[in-house]
Protein backbone atom coordinates (compact mmCIF):
# COMPACT_ATOMS: atom_id res chain seq x y z
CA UNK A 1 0.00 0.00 0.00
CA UNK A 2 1.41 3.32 -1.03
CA UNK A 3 1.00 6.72 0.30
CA UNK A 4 -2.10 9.27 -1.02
CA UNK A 5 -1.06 12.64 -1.25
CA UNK A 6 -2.87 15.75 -1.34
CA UNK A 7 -2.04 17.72 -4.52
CA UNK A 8 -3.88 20.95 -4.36
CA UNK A 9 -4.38 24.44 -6.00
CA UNK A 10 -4.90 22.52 -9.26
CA UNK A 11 -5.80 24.36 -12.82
CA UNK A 12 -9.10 23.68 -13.95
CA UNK A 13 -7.68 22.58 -17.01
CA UNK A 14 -5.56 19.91 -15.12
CA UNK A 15 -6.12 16.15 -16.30
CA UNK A 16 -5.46 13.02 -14.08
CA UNK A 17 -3.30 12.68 -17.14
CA UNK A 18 -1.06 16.09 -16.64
CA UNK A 19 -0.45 15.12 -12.44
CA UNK A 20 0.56 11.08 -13.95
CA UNK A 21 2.99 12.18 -16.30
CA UNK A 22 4.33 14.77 -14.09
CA UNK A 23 4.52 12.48 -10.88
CA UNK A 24 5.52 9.34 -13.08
CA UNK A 25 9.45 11.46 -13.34
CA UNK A 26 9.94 10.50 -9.72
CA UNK A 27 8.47 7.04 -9.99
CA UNK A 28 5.46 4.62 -10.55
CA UNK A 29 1.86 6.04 -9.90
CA UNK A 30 -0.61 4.16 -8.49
CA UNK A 31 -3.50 5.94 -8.74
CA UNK A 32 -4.41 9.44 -9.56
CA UNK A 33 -8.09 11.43 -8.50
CA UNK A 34 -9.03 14.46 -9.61
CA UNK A 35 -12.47 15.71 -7.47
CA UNK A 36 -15.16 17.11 -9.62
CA UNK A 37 -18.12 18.74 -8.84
CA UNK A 38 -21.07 16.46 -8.24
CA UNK A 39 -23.75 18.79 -10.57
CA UNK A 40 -20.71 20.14 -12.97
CA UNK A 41 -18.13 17.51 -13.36
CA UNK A 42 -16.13 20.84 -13.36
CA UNK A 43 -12.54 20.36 -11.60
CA UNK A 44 -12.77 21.58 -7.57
CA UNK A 45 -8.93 22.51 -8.05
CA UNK A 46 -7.50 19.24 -6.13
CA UNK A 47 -6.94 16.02 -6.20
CA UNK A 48 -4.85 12.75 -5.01
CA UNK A 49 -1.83 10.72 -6.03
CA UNK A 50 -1.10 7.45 -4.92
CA UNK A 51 2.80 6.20 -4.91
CA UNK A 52 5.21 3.94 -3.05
CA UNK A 53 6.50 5.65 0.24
CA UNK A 54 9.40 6.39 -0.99
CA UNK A 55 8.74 7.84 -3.77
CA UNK A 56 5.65 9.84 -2.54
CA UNK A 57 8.32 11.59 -0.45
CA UNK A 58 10.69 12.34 -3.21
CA UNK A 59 7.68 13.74 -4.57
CA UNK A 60 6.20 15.79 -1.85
CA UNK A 61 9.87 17.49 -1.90
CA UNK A 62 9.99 18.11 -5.26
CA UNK A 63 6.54 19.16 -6.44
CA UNK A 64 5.54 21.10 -3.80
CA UNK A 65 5.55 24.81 -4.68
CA UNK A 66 6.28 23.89 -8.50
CA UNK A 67 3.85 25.38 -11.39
CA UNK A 68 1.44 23.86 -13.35
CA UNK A 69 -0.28 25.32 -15.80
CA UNK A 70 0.19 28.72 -14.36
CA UNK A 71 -0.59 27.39 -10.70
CA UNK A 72 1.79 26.72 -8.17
CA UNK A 73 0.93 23.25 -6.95
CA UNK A 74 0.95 22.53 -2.95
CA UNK A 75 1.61 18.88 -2.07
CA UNK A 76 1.25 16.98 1.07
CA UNK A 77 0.56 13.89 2.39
């Protein structure tokens, strides 16, 4: 069982598929969630990422702070 991490201040553009590829640099992905709004299916701006320990850390350290499409992500377990 990995470690779910909080990725938040998302872009409402942001796919599951942007946060994989960008957290597949430091390692494997388990899963990836993006919340929606129940009446919209519009993005709510955050999400979750599932990785190994290890790697979730690595992550957390380098991701937190860095932009995506124009917003600066926070990340935390």
């Amino acid at each position: 069982m990995g470690k779910r991490m909080y990725v938040g201040n998302l872009s409402y553009q942001t796919t599951e598929t942007d946060l994989t590829n960008l957290f597949e640099s430091v390692g494997p992905v388990e899963s990836v969630n993006i919340i929606t709004d129940r009446d919209t299916g519009r993005s709510k701006g955050f999400g979750f990422v599932e990785m190994s320990n290890e790697d979730a850390e690595k992550a957390i350290a380098q991701f937190n702070g860095t932009e995506l499409n124009g917003r600066a992500l926070t990340v935390n377990e």
